[in-house]
N, C-alpha and C. Protein backbone atom coordinates (compact mmCIF):
# COMPACT_ATOMS: atom_id res chain seq x y z
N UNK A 1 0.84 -1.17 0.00
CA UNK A 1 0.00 0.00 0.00
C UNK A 1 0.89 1.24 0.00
N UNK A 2 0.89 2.17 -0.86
CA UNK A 2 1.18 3.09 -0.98
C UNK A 2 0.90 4.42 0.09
N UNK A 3 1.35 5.31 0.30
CA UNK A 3 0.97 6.67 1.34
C UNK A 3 -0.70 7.20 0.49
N UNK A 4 -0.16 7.93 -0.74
CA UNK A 4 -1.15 8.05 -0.92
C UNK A 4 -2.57 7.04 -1.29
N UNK A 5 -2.56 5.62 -1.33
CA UNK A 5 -3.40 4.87 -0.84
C UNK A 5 -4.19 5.15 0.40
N UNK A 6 -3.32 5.00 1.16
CA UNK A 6 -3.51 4.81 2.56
C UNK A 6 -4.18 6.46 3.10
N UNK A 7 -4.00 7.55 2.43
CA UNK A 7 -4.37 8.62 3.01
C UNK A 7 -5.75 9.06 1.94
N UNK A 8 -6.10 8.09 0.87
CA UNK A 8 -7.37 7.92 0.82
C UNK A 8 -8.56 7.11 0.87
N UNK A 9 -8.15 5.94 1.76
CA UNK A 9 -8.60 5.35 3.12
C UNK A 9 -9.08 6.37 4.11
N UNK A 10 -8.33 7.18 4.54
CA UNK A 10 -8.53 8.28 5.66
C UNK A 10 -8.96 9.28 5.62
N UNK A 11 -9.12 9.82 4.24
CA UNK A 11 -10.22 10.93 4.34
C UNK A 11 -11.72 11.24 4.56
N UNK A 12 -12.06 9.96 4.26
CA UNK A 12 -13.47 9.80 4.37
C UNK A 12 -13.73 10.17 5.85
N UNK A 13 -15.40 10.57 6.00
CA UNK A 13 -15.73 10.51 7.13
C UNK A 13 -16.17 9.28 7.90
N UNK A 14 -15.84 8.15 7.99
CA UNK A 14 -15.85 6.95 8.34
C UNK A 14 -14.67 6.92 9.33
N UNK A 15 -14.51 6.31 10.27
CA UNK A 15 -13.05 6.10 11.27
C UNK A 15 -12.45 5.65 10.60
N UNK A 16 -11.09 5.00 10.65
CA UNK A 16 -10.27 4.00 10.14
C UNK A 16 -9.40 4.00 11.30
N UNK A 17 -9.39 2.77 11.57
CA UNK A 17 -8.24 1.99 12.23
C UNK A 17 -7.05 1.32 11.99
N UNK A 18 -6.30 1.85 11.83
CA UNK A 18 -4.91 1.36 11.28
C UNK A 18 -4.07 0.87 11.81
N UNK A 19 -3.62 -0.55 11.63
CA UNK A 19 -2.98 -1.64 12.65
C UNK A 19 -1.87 -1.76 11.86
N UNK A 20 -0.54 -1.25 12.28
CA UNK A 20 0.64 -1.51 12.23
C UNK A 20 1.22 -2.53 12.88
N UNK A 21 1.69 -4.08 11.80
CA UNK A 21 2.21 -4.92 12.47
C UNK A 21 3.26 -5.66 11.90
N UNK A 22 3.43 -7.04 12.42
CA UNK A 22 4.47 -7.55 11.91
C UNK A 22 4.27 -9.08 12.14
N UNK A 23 4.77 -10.09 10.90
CA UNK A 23 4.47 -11.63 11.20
C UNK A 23 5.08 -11.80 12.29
N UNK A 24 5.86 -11.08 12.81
CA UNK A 24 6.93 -12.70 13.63
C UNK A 24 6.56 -11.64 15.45
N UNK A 25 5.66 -10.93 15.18
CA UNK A 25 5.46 -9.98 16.82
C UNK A 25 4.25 -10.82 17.37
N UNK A 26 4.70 -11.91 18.16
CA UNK A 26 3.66 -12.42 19.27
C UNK A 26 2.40 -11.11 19.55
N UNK A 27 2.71 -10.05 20.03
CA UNK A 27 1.85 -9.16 20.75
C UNK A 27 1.13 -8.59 19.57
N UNK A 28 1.15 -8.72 18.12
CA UNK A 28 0.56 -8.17 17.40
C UNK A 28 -0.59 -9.39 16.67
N UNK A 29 0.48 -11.02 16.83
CA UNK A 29 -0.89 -11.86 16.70
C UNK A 29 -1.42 -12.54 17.82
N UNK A 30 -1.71 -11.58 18.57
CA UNK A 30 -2.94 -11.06 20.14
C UNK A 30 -3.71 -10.41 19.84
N UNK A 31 -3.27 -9.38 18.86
CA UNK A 31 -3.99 -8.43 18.57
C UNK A 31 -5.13 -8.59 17.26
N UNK A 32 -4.96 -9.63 16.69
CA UNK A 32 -5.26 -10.07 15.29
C UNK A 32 -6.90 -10.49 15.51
N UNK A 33 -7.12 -11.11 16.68
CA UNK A 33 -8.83 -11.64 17.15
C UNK A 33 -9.06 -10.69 17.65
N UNK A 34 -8.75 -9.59 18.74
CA UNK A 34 -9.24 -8.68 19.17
C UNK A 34 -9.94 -7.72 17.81
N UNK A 35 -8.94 -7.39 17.19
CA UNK A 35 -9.26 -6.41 15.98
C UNK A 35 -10.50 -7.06 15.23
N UNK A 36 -10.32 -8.21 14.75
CA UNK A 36 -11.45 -8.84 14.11
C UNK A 36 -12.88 -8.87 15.16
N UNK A 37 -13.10 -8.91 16.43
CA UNK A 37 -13.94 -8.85 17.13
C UNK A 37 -13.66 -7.51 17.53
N UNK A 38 -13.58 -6.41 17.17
CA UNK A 38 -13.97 -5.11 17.37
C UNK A 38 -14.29 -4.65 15.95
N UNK A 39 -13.84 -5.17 14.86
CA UNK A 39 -14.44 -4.76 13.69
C UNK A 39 -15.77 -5.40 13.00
N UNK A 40 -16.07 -6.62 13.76
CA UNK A 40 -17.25 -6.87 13.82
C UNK A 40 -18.18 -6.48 14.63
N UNK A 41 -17.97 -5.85 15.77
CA UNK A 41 -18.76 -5.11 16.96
C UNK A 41 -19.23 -3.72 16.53
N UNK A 42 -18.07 -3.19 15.97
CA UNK A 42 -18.42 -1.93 15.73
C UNK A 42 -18.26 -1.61 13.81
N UNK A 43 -18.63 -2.44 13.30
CA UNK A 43 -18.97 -2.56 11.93
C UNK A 43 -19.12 -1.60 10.97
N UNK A 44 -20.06 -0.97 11.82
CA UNK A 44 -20.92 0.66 11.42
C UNK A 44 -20.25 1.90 11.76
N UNK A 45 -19.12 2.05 12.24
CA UNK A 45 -18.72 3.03 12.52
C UNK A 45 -17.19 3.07 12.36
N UNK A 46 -16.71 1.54 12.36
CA UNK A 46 -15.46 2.15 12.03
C UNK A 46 -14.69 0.73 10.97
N UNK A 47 -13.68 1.21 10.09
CA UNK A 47 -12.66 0.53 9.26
C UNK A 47 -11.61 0.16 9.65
N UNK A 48 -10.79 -1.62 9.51
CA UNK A 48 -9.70 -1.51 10.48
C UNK A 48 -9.03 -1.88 8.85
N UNK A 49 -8.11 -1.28 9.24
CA UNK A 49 -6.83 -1.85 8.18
C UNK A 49 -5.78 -2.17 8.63
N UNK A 50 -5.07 -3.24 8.14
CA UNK A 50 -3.99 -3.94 8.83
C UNK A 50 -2.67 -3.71 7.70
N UNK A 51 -1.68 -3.10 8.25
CA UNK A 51 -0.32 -2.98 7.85
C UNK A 51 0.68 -3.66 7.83
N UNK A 52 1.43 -4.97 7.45
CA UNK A 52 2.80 -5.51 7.65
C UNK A 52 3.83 -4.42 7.64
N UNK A 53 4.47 -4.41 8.36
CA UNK A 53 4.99 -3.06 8.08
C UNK A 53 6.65 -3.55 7.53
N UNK A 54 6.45 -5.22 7.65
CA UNK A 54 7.88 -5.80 7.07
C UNK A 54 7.79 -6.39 5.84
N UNK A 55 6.56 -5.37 5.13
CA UNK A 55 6.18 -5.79 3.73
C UNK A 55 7.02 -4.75 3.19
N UNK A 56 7.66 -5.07 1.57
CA UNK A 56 8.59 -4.08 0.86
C UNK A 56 7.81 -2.89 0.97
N UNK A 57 6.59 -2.94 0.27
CA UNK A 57 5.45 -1.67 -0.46
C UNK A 57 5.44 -1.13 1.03
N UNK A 58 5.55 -1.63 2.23
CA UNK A 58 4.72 -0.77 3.51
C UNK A 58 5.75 -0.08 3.99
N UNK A 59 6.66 -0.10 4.01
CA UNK A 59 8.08 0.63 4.60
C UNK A 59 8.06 1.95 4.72
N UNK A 60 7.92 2.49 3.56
CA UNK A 60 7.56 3.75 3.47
C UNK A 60 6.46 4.34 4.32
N UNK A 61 5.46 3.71 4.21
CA UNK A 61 4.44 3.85 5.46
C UNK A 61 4.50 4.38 7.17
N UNK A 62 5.79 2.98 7.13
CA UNK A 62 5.95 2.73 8.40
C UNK A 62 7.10 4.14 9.02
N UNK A 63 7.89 4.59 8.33
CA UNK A 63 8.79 5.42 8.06
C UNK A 63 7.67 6.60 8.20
N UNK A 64 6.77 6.98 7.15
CA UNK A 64 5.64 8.12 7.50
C UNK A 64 5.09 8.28 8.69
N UNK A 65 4.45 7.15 8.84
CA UNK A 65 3.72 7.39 10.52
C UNK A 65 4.56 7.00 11.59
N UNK A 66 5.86 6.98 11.55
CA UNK A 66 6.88 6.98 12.21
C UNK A 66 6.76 6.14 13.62
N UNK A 67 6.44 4.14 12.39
CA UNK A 67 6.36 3.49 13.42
C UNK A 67 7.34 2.66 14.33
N UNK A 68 7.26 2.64 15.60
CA UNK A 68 8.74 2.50 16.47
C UNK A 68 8.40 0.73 17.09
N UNK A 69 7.36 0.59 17.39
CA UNK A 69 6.85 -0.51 17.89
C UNK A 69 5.71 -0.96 17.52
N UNK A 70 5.72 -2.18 17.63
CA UNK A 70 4.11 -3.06 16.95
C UNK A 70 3.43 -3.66 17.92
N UNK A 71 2.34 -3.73 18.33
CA UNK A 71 1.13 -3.57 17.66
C UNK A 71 1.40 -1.63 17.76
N UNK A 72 1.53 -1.27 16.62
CA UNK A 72 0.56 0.36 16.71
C UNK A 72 -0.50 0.43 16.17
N UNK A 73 -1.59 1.09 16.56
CA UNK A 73 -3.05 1.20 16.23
C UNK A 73 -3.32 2.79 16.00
N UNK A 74 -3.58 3.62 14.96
CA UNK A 74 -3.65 4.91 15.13
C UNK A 74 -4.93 4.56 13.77
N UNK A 75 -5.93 5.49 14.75
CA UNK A 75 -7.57 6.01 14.33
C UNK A 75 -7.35 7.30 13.51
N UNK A 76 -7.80 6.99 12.65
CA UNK A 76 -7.89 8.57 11.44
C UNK A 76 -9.20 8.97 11.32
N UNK A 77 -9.49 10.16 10.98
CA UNK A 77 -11.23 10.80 10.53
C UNK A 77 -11.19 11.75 9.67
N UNK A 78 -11.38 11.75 8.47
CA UNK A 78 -11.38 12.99 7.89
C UNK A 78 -9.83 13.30 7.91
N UNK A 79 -8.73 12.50 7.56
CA UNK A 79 -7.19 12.93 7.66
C UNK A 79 -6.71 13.22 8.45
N UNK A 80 -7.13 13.03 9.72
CA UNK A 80 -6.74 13.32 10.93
C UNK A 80 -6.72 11.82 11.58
N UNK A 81 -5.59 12.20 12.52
CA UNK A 81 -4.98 11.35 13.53
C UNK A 81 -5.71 11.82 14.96
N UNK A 82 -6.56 10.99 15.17
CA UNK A 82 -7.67 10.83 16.29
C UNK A 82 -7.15 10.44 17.72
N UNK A 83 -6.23 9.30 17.60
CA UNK A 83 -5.77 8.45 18.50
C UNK A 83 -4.50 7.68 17.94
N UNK A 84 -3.77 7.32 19.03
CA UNK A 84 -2.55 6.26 18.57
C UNK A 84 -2.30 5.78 19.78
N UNK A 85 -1.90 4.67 19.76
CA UNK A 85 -1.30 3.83 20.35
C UNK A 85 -0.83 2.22 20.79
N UNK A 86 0.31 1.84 21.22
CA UNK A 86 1.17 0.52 20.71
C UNK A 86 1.11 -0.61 22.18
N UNK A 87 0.72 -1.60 21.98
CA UNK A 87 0.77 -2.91 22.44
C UNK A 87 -0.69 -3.02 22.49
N UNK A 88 -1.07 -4.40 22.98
CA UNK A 88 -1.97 -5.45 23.35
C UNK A 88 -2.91 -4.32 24.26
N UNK A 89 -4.10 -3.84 23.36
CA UNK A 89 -5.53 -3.76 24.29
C UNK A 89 -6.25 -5.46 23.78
N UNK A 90 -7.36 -5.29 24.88
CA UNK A 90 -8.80 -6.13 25.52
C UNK A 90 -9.31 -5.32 24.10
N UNK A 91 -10.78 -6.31 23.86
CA UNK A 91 -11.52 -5.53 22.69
C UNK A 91 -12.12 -5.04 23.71
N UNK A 92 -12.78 -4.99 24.71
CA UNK A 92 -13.61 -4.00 25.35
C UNK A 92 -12.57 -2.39 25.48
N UNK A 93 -11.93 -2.70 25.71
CA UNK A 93 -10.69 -1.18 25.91
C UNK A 93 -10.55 -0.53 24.41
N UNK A 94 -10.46 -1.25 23.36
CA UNK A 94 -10.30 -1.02 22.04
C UNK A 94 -11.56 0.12 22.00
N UNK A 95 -13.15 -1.10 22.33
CA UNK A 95 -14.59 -0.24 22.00
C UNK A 95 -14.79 0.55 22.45
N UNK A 96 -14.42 0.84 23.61
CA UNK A 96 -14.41 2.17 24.67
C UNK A 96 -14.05 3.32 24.06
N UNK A 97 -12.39 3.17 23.50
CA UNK A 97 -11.45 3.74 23.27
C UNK A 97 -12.35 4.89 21.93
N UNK A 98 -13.29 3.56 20.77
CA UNK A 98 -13.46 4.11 19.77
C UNK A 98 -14.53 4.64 20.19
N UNK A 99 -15.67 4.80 20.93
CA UNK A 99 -16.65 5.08 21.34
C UNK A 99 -16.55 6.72 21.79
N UNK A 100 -15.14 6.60 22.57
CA UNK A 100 -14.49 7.74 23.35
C UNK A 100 -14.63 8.88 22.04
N UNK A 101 -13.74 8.69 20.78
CA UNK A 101 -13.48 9.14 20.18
C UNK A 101 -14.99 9.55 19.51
N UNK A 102 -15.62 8.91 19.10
CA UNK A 102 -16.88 9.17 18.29
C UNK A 102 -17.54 10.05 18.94
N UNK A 103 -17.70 10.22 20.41
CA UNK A 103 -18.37 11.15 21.54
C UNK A 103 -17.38 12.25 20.85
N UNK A 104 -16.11 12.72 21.28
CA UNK A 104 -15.55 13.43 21.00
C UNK A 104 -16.17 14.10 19.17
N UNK A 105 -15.54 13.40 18.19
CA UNK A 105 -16.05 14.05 17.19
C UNK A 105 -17.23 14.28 16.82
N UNK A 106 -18.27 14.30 17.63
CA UNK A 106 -19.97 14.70 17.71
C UNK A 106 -20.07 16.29 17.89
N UNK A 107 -18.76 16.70 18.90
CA UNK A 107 -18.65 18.02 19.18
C UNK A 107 -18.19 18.99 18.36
């Protein structure tokens, strides 16, 4: 996936969830059922996309959003960076998290 791919994924007014990871990071395939059971929970409101970030094409990516550690998870809206942050949530902490945010952009 390309940057500009990926940053028109994120313009829309839809969330997007963007999961920066890696095959061989235990803590990121933890994160792999959680994500799938928060993107089925919350279906309607938000997009998860998943990044290898030790894919050739993603590097550049990973280099852009200037990723240091995996699992990173950073929420976009409208091209904006909503939320970020790296290791192992609970899907309940995940739904909260996005819920948090959706309250927030209502305002």
């Amino acid at each position: 996936m390309t940057i500009s791919d990926l940053q028109a994924l994120i313009s829309g007014e839809r969330f997007v969830l963007v999961d920066f990871y890696a095959n061989w990071c235990g803590p990121c395939k933890a994160m792999h059922p959680v994500l799938d059971s928060v993107q089925d929970q919350m279906a309607s409101l938000v997009d998860v996309v998943r990044i290898d970030i030790d894919h050739p094409e993603n590097s550049m990516l990973a280099d852009y959003f200037r990723i240091h550690a995996v699992p990173t998870l950073i929420l976009f809206r409208e091209s904006r960076q909503l939320w970020r942050a790296s290791g192992v949530m609970s899907p309940q902490e995940l739904i909260n998290e996005l819920k948090r945010q959706e309250r927030i952009e209502m305002y």
